[in-house]
Protein backbone atom coordinates (compact mmCIF):
# COMPACT_ATOMS: atom_id res chain seq x y z
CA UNK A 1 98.07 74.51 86.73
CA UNK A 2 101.75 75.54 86.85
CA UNK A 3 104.48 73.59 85.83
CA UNK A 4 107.40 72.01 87.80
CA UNK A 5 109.24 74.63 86.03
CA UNK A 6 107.06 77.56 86.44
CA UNK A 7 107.42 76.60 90.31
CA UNK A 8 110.74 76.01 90.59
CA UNK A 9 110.77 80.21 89.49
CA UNK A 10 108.53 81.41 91.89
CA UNK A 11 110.00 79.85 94.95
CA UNK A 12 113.77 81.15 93.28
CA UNK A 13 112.16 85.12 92.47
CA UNK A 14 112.30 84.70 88.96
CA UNK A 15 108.45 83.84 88.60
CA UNK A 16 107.78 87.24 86.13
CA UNK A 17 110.87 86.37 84.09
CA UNK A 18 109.28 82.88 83.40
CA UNK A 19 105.96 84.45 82.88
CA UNK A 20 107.20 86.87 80.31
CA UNK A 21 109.16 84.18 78.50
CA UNK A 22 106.10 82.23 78.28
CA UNK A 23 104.16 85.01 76.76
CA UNK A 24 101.51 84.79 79.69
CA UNK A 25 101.92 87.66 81.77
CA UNK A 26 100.22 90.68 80.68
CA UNK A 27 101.52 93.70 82.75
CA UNK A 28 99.12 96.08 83.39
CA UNK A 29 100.93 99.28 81.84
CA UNK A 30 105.00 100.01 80.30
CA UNK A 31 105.86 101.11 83.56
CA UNK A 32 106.21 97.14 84.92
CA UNK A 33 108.38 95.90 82.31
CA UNK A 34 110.38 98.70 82.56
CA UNK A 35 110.40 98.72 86.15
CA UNK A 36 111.56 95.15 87.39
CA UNK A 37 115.40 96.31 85.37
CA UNK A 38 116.94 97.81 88.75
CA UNK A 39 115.43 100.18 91.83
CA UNK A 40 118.86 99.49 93.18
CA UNK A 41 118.06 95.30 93.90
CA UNK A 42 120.22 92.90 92.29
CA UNK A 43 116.88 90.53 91.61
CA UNK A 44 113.88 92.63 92.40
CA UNK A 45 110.45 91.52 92.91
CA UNK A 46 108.36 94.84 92.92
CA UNK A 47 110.24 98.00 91.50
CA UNK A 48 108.50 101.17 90.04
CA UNK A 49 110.66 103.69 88.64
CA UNK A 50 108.41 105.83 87.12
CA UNK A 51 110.51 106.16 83.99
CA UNK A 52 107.29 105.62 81.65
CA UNK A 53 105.83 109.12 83.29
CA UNK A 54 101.97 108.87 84.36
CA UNK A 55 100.28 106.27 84.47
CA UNK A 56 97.80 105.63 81.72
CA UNK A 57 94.28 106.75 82.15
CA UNK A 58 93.47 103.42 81.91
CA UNK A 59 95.19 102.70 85.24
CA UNK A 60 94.40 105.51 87.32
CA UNK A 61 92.19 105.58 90.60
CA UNK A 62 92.51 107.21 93.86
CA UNK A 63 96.36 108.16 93.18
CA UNK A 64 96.04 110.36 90.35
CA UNK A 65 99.04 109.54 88.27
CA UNK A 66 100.24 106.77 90.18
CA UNK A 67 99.32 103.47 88.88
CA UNK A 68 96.38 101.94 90.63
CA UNK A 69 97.25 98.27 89.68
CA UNK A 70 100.42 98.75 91.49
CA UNK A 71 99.76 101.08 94.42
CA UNK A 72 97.03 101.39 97.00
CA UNK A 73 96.83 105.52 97.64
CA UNK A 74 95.02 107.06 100.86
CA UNK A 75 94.28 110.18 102.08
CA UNK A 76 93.52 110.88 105.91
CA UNK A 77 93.28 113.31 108.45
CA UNK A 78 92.92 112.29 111.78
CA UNK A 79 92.09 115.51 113.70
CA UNK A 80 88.21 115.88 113.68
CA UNK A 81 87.90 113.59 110.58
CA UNK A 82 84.13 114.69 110.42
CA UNK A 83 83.74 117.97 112.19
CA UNK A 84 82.36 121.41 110.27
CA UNK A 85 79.71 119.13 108.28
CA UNK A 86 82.52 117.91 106.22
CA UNK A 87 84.42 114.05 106.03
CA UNK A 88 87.94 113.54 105.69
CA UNK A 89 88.09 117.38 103.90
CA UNK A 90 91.80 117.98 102.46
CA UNK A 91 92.44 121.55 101.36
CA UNK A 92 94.18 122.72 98.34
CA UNK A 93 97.72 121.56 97.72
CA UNK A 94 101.27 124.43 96.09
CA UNK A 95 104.31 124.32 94.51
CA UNK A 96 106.91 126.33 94.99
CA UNK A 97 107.03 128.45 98.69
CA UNK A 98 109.72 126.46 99.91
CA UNK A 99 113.14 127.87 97.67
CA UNK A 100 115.28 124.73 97.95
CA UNK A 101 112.11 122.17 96.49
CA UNK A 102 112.79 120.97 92.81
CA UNK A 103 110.45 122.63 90.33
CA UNK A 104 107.13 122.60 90.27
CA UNK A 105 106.65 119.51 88.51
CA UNK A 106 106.17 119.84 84.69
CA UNK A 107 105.54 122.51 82.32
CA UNK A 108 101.88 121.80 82.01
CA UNK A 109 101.26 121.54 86.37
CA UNK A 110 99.98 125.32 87.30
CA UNK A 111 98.71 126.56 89.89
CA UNK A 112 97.10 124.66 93.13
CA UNK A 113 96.39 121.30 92.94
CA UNK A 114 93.15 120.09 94.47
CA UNK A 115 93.42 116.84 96.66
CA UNK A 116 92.54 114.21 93.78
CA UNK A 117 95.62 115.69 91.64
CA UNK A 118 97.57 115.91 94.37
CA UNK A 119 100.13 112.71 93.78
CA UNK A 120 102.35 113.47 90.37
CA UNK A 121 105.13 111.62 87.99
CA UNK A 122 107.25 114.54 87.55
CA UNK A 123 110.05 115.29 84.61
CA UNK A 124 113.80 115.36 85.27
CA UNK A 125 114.82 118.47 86.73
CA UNK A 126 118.41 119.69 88.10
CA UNK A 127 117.96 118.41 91.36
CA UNK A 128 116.55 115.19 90.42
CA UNK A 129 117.04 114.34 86.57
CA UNK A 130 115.40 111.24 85.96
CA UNK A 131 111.22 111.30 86.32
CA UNK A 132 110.20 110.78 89.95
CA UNK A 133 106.99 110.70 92.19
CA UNK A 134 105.81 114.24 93.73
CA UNK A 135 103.08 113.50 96.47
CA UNK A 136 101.83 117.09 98.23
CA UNK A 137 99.86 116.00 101.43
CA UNK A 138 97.43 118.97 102.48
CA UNK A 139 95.90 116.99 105.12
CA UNK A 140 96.82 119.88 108.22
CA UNK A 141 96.58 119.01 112.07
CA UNK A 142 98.80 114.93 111.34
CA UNK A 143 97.44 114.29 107.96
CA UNK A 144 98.83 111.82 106.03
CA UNK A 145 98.75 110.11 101.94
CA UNK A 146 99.82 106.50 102.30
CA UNK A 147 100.85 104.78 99.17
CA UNK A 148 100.58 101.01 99.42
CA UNK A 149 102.26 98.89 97.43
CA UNK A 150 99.96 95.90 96.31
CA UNK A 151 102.26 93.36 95.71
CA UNK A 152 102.97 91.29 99.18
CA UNK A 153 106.35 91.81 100.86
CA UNK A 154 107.82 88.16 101.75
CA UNK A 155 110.67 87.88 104.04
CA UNK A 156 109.91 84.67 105.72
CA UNK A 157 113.43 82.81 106.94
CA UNK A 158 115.33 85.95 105.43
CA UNK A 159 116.35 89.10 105.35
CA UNK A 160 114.79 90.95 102.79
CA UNK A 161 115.71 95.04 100.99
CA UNK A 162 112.86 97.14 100.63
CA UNK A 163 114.83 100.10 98.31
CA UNK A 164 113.67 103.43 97.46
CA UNK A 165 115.59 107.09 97.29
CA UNK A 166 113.30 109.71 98.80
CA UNK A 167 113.76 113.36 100.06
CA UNK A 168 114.76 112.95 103.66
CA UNK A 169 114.70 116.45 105.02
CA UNK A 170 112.33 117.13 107.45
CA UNK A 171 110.50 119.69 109.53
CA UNK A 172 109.57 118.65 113.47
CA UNK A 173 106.07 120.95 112.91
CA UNK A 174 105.50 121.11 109.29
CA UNK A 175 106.36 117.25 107.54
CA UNK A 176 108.73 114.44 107.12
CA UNK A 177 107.99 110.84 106.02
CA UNK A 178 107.74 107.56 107.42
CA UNK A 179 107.56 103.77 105.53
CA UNK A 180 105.33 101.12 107.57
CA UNK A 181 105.83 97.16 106.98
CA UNK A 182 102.13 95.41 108.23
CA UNK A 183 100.58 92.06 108.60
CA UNK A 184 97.65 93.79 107.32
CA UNK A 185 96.99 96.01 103.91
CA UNK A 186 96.47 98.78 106.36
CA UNK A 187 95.35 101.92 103.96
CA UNK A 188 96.66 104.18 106.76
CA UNK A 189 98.96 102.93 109.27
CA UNK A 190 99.86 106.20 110.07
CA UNK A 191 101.58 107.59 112.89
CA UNK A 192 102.82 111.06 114.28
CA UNK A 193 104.89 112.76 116.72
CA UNK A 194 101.53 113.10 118.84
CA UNK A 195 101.41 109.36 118.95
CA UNK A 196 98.09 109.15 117.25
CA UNK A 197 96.56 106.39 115.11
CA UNK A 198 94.90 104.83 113.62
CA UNK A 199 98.22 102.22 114.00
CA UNK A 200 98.01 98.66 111.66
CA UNK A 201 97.29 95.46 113.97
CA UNK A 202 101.05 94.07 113.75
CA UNK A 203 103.96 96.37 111.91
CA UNK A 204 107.04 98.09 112.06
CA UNK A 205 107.35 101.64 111.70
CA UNK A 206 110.56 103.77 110.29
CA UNK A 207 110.03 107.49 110.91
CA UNK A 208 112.81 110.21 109.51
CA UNK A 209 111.68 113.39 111.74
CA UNK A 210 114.90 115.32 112.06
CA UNK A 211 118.19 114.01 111.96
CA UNK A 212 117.58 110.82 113.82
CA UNK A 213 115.88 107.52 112.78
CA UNK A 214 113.05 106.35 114.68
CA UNK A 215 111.98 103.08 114.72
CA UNK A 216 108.03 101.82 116.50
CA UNK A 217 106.69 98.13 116.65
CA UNK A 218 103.23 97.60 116.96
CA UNK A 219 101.73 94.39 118.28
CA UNK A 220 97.68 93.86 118.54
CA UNK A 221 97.55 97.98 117.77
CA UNK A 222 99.74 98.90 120.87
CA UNK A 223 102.45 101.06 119.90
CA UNK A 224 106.12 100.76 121.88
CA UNK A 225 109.45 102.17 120.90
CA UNK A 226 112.33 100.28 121.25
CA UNK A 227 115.61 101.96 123.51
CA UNK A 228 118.25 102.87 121.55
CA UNK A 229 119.09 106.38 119.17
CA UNK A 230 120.59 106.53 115.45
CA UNK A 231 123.46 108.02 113.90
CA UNK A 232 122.96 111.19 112.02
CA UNK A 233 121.24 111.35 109.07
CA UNK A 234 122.83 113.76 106.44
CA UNK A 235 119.83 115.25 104.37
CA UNK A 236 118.98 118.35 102.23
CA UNK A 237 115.86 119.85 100.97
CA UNK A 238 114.81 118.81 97.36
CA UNK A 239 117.46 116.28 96.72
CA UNK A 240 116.67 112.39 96.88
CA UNK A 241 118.40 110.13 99.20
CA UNK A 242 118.73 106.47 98.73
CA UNK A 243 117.73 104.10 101.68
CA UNK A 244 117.23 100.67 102.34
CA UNK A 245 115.44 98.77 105.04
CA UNK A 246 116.66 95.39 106.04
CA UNK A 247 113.97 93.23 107.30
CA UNK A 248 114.23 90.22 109.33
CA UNK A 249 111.48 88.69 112.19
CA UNK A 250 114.01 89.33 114.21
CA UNK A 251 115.71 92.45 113.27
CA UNK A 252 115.98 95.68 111.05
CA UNK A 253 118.72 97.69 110.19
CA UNK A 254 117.75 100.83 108.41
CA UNK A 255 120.92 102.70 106.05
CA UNK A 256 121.07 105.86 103.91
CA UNK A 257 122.94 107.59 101.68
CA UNK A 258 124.23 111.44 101.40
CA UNK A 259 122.34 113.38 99.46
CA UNK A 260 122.44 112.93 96.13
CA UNK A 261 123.35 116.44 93.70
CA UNK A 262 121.28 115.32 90.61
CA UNK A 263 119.28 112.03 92.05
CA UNK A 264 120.93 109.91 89.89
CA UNK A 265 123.74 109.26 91.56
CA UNK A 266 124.44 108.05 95.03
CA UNK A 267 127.31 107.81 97.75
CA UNK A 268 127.49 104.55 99.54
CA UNK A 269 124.79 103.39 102.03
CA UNK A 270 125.84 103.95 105.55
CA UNK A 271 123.99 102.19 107.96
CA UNK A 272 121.93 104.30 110.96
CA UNK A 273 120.13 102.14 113.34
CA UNK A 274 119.86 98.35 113.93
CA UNK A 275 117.08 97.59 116.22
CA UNK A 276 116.77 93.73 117.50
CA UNK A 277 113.07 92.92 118.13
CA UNK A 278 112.99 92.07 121.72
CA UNK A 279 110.33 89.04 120.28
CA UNK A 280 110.53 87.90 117.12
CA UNK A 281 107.91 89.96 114.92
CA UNK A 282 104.36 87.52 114.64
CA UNK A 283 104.57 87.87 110.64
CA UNK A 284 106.82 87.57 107.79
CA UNK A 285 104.81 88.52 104.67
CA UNK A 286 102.65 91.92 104.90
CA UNK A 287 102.28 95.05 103.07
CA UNK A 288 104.99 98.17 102.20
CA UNK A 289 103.26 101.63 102.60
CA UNK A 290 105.06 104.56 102.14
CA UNK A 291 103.99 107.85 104.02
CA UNK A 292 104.38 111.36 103.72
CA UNK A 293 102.82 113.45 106.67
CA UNK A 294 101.36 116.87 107.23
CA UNK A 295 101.99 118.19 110.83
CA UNK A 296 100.37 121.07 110.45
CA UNK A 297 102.11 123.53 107.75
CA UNK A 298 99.44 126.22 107.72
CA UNK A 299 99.34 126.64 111.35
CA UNK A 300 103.33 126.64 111.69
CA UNK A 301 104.79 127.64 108.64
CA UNK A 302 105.86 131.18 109.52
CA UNK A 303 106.51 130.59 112.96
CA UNK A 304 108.43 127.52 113.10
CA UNK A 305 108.90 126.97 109.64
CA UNK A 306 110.83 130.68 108.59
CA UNK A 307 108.76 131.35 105.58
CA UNK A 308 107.24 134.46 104.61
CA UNK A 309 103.35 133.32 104.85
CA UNK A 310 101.64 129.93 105.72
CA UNK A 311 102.29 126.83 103.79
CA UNK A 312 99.40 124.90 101.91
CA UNK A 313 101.23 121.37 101.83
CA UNK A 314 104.20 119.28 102.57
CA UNK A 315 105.91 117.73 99.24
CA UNK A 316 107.41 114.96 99.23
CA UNK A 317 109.84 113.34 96.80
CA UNK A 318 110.45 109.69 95.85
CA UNK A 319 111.77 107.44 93.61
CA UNK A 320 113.44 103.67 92.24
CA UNK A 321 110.99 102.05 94.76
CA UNK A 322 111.16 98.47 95.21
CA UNK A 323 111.62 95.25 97.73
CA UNK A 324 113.27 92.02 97.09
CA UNK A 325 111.90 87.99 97.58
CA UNK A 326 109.22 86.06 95.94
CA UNK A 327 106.93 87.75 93.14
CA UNK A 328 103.53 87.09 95.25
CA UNK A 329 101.02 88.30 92.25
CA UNK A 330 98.53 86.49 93.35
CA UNK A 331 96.02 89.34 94.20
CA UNK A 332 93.39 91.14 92.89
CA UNK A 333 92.26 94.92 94.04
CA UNK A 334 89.70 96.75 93.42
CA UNK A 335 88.71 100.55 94.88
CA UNK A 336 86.82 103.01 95.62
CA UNK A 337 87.01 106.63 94.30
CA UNK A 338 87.23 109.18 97.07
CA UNK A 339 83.53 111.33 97.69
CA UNK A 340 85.28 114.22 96.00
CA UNK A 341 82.47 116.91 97.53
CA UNK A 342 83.85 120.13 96.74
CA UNK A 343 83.97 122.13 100.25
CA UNK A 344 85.54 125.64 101.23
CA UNK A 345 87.31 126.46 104.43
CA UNK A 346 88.38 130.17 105.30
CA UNK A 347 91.41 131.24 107.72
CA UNK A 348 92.12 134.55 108.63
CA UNK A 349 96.05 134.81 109.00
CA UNK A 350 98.65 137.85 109.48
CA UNK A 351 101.22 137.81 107.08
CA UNK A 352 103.32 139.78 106.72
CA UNK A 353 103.14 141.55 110.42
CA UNK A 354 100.50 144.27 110.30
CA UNK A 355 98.66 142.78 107.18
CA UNK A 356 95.14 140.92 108.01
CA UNK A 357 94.38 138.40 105.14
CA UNK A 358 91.01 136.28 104.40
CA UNK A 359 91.81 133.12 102.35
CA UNK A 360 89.03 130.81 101.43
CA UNK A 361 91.09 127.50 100.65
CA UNK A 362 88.91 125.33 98.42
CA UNK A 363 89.34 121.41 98.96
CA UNK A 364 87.64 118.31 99.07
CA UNK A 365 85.55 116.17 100.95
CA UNK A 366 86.76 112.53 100.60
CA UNK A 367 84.62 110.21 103.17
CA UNK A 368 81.78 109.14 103.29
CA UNK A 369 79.32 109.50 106.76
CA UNK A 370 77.63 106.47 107.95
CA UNK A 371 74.52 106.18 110.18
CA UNK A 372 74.37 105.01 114.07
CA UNK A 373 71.22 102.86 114.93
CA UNK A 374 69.07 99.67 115.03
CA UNK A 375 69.43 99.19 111.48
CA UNK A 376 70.86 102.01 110.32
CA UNK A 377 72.66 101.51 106.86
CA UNK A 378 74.41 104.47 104.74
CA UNK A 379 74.10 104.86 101.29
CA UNK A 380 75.76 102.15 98.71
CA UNK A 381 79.42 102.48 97.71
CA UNK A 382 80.34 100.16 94.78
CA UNK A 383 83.51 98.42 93.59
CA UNK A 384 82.71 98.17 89.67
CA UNK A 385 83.71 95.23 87.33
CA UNK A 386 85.13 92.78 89.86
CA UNK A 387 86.18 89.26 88.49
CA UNK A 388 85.87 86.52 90.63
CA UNK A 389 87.65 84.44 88.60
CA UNK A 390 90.05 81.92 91.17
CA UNK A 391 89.27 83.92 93.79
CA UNK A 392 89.92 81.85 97.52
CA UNK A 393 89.74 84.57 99.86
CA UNK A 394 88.06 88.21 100.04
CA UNK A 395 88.94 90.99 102.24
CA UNK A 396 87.37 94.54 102.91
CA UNK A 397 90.04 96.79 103.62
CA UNK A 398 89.30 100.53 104.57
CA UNK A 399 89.72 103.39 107.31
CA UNK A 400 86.66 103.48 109.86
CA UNK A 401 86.00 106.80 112.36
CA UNK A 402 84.24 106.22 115.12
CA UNK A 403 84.48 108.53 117.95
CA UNK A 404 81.66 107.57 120.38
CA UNK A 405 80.73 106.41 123.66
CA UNK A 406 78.76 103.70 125.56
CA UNK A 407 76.04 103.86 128.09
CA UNK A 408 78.75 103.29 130.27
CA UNK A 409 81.15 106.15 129.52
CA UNK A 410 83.90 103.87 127.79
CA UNK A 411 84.53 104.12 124.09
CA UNK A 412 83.35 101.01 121.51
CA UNK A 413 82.21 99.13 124.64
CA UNK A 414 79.28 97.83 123.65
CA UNK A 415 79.70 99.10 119.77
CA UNK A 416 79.66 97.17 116.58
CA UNK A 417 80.55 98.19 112.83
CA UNK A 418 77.78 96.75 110.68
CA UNK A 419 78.55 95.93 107.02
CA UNK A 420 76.13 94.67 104.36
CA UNK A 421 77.42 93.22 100.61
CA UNK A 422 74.97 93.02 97.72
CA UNK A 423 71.72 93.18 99.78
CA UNK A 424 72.59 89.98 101.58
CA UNK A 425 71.47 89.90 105.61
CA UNK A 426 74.10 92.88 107.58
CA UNK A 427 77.07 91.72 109.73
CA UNK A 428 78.21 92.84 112.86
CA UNK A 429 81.47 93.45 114.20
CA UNK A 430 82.55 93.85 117.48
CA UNK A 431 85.81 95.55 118.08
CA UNK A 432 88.57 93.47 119.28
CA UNK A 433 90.64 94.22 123.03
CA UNK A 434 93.36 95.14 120.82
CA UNK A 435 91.03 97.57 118.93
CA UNK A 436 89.28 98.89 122.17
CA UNK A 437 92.61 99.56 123.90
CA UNK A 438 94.23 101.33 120.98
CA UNK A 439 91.08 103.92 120.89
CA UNK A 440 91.62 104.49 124.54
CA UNK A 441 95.08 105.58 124.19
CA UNK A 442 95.20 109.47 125.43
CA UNK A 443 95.47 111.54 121.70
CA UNK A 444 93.57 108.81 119.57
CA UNK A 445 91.03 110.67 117.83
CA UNK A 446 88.90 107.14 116.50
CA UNK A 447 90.55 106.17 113.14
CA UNK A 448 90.86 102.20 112.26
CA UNK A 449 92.79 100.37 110.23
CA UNK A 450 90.71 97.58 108.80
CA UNK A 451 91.12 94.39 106.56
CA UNK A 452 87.99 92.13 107.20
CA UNK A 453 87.16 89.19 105.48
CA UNK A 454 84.05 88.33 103.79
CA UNK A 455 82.34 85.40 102.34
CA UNK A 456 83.02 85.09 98.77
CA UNK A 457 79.68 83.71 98.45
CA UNK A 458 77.89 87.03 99.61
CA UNK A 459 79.92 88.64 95.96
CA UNK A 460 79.12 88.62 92.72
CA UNK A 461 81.31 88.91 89.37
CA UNK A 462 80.50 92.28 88.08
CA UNK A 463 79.58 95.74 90.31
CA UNK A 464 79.37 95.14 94.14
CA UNK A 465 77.48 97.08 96.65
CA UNK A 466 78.65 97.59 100.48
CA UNK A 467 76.95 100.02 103.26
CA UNK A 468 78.04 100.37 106.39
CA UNK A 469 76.85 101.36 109.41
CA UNK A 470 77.47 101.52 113.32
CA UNK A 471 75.61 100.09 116.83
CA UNK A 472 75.82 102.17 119.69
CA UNK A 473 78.76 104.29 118.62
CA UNK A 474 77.52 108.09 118.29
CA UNK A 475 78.77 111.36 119.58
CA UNK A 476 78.88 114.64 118.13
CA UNK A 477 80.96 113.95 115.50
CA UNK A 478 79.79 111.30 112.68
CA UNK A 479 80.95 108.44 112.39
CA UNK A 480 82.61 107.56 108.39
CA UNK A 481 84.41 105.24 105.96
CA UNK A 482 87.25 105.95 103.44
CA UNK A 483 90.00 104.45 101.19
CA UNK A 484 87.85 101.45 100.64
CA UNK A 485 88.88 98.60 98.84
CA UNK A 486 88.43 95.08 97.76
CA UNK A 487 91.08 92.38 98.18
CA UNK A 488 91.20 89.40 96.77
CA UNK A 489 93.27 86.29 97.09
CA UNK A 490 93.94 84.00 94.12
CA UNK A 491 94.59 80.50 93.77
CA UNK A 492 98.35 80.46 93.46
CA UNK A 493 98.68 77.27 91.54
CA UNK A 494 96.47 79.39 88.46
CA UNK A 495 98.56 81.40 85.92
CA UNK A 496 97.05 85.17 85.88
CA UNK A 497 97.09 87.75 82.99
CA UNK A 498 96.92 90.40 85.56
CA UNK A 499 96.90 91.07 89.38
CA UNK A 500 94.40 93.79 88.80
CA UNK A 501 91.57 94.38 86.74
């Protein structure tokens, strides 16, 4: 049990501090200790600064050199998620096309980078000279990697600083970035200028396309955009800018800097938009994702874009990121891997005018399909070495697809999702009005955000099995699963060696 003392520091924000002292925290890699010394907050509770470089091999899953203990990372692509006999395919990723993007990386990153190697911890270079995050999303047609932070946000009765400097600039038709604050660990709460999901059940969503800020709430899945217009934002290609969010139930006020010339150091934070919440927002303690987003750089990157040939990804640039409050480690994740079924894909494309090319783009296949039917169940996915240990609540968080129709022409009428853990009897899941009426929005092309919870008596400590399957959902396109994981929730009142394991 914890101590007066010990809570007395949790409820002030200085719970790791008294966890270190006591020589009873064990972080998962360098990068923690090192991390919780600034990202810009005078008393941080999550901050990643990527100083240590990679991650450790150790703690490495679905975001390649990002640290899996501290970050959720998803891939999706919304725009016929399992057409061509592929699910959720993401092409090759490149360095380099764009002249004003930092260097490609580090002296030992060649070439193009396949989807599972496609999120980096970069060296210093001119433009930004202190290590940094490189995530290349080559999701085309509103693709999207979301990076999750999975440490709880808590600004209950406050307002609380989520912090990080990122590369602002932006192109309306080829990629900008976007930072989502949900009820819900939605893997994807994505969200482009087409207005398509899949959306998290309650959020707020910041969105730098172009000079502007835009800001989206979303309550029960619907979507609405609040009246009012930002200032301008000053930004420039390759070169970090440092933001903040300030996050009330009531309000957010979103601020940025200039530029910076070396991403180390900043002008002062100007603020861009306020937006008061016409009602008070229904949470106050979710889930950070960051976002970068792929319009759709192959298809308009010599037209609208002014480059010489087509562009394979949109980079994007971040770094010192972090949020204030309580340290809530009370968690435990667990994932797992992306399919990773190699697949080709071949455009033929003009470039320069006059000059036919064939390019086969080799990529990835990162879903996984599951069957429609009276007891239909795909094949097992597992979530290996899961410890159960003070474990008061389990969730099953994960992107769904489903793109069919009822007997009676309207979409997930009369479907259900069907789940089954470790061999125990399947349950089915009906899909909420919320759920039903985001689906029916014109443009949404069947992707889900969910976090369902599960009996903690249907898991076991050790490897667990799940297979999914759907009721009267089926069309001509599969329906599929990806960026699964397991959530746990811990007794708080238990001291933890790690939030992940």
């Amino acid at each position: 049990m914890l101590s007066p003392e010990l809570l007395a520091a949790r409820s002030s924000g200085r719970f790791v501090g008294a966890f270190l002292w006591l020589g009873l925290f064990a972080a998962p890699s360098a990068q923690t200790a090192m991390a919780t010394a600034g990202c810009n907050l005078p008393d941080p509770a999550f901050c990643e600064t990527f100083e240590s470089g990679p991650a450790p091999l150790s703690d490495r899953g679905r975001g390649n050199e990002l640290s899996r203990s501290r970050f959720s990372s998803t891939r999706y692509a919304p725009s016929l998620s399992t057409g061509d006999g592929v699910t959720f395919w993401v092409w090759e990723a490149e360095f380099g096309l764009i002249p004003e993007e930092p260097p490609p990386c580090r002296a030992d990153v060649t070439g193009l980078l396949m989807p599972t190697r496609d999120t980096l911890v970069c060296d210093p270079s001119p433009p930004i000279q202190s290590h940094y995050l490189m995530t290349a999303v080559g999701s085309q047609n509103y693709g999207s990697n979301a990076y999750r932070i999975r440490q709880p946000f808590d600004f209950e009765g406050r307002t609380g600083v989520i912090a990080f400097e990122t590369d602002l600039a932006s192109n309306f038709l080829l990629g900008y970035t976007s930072i989502v604050v949900s009820d819900d660990p939605a893997p994807t709460p994505s969200w482009d200028i087409n207005g398509r999901g899949p959306n998290p059940r309650n959020g707020v969503i910041v969105v730098f396309i172009g000079s502007p800020v835009e800001v989206h709430e979303v309550h029960d899945y619907a979507m609405t955009t609040p009246a009012g217009s930002s200032s301008e934002v000053p930004r420039q290609r390759g070169h970090l800018c440092r933001v903040e969010l300030r996050l009330s139930q009531q309000q957010i006020e979103v601020l940025t800097s200039d530029p910076s010339t070396d991403g180390v150091t900043f002008g002062p934070l100007v603020s861009r938009r306020v937006v008061v919440f016409d009602t008070p927002l229904p949470f106050s303690r979710g889930y950070v994702s960051l976002l970068a987003h792929n319009h759709a750089t192959w298809k308009y990157g010599i037209t609208f874009g002014g480059l010489p040939r087509p562009l394979r990804s949109w980079n994007t640039y971040w770094d010192n990121i972090g949020f204030d409050g309580p340290v809530l480690a009370n968690t435990r994740e667990y994932e797992v891997p992306v399919a990773g079924v190699p697949a080709t894909f071949t455009t033929i494309d003009e470039f320069p005018p006059g000059t036919i090319n064939t390019i086969e783009h080799p990529g990835l296949s990162l879903g996984y399909v599951i069957p429609d039917g009276v007891g239909a169940l795909g094949a097992p996915l597992v979530f290996r070495d899961v410890s159960l240990a003070n474990a008061i609540r389990a969730r099953l968080v994960f992107n769904g697809y489903y793109q069919g129709y009822d007997i009676d022409g309207i979409r997930l009428g009369t479907g259900r999702l069907r789940y089954q853990l470790n061999g125990y009897p399947a349950h089915e899941r009906g899909f909420t009005p919320g759920e039903v009426a985001m689906l029916d929005e014109p443009g949404q092309t069947g992707g889900y955000n969910h976090a369902i919870e599960v009996p903690l008596s249907e898991l076991v400590n050790g490897d667990n099995t799940v297979r999914f399957g759907t009721l009267h959902i089926s069309s001509g396109y599969p329906n599929a699963v990806t960026n699964l994981d397991l959530l746990l929730d811990l007794d708080p009142t238990v001291i933890f060696a790690s939030g992940f394991d």
